[in-house]
Every structure is written in structure tokens, then in C-alpha cells.
Protein backbone atom coordinates (compact mmCIF):
# COMPACT_ATOMS: atom_id res chain seq x y z
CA UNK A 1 11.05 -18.51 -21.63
CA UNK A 2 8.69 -15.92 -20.65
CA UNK A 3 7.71 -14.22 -17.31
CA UNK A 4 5.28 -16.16 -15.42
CA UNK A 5 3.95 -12.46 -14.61
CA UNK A 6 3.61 -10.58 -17.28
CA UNK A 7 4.46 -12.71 -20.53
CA UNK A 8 7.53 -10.15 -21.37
CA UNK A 9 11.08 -11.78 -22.67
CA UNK A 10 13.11 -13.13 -19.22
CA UNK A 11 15.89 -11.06 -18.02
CA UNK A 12 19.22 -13.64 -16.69
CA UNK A 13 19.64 -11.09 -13.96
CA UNK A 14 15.86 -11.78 -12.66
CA UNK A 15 15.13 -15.06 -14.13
CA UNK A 16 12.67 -16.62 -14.44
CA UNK A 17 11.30 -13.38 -14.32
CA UNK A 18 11.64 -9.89 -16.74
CA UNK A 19 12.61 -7.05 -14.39
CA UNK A 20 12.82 -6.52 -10.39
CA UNK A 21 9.03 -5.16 -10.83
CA UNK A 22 7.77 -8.46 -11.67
CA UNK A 23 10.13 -10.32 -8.94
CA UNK A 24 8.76 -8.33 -6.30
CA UNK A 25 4.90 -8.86 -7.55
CA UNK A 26 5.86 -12.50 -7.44
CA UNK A 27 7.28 -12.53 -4.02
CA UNK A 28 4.61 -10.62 -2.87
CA UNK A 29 2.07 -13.35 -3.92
CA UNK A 30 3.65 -15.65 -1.78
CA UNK A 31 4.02 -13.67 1.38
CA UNK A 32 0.38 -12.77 1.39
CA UNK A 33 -0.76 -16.19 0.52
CA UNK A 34 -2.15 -15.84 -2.78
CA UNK A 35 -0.24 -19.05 -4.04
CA UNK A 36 -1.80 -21.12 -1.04
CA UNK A 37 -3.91 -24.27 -1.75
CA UNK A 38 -6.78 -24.65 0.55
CA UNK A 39 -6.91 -27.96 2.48
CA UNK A 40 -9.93 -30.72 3.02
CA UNK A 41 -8.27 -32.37 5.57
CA UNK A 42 -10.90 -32.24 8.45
CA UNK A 43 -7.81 -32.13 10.59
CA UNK A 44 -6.17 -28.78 9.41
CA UNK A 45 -9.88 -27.49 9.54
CA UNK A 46 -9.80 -28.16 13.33
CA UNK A 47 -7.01 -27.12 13.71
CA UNK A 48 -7.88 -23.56 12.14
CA UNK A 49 -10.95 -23.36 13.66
CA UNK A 50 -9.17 -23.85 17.35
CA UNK A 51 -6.49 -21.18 16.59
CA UNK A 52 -8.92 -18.52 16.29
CA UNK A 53 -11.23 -19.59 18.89
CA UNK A 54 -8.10 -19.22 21.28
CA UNK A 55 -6.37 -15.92 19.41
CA UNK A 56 -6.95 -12.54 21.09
CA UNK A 57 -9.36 -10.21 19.93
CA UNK A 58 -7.41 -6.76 18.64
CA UNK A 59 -9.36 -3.54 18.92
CA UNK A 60 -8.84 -0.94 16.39
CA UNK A 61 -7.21 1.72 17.78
């Protein structure tokens, strides 16, 4: 098996992954949303569109 991030040879201590490098650039991914799958659904669009409409403008500082 090799990384899914870099192709190097799996480490049992990180698997499925080679080091704590690669780990980290993995869970990183999936905090900033990188491994999201954009919806269709007019619904979720709505939705979106409403949650900004009502967030609260932030001013730089």
C-alpha cells in the first residue's frame, strides 16, 4: 500500500499514510474543505445563499 499523499512506502505507525508530514497534509485537506463535494440540490443552494444573506459583515481591522 502506498500513501494516498505522496506515493512513498506506508509507515504501520501512520497508516495509511508514510510519515506524520503526510498525516497532517491529509487532515488538513479535510478541515479546510478541500475533500468537499459540491451539491445540486436547489435546497442546500438556498440554504447557502440565506446563511450569508443573514451573516454579519466583519471589517478588517
Amino acid at each position: 500500500m502506498s500513501c494516498p499523499i505522496c506515493d512513498g512506502e506506508t509507515d504501520q505507525k501512520y497508516r495509511p499514510f508514510c510519515s506524520r508530514r503526510c498525516a497532517d497534509i491529509d487532515l488538513a485537506k479535510w478541515l479546510s474543505g478541500s475533500y468537499a463535494t459540491p451539491s445540486s440540490d436547489p435546497e442546500d443552494i438556498e440554504k447557502a445563499y440565506e446563511a450569508l444573506e443573514n451573516s454579519p459583515v466583519s471589517k478588517p481591522h
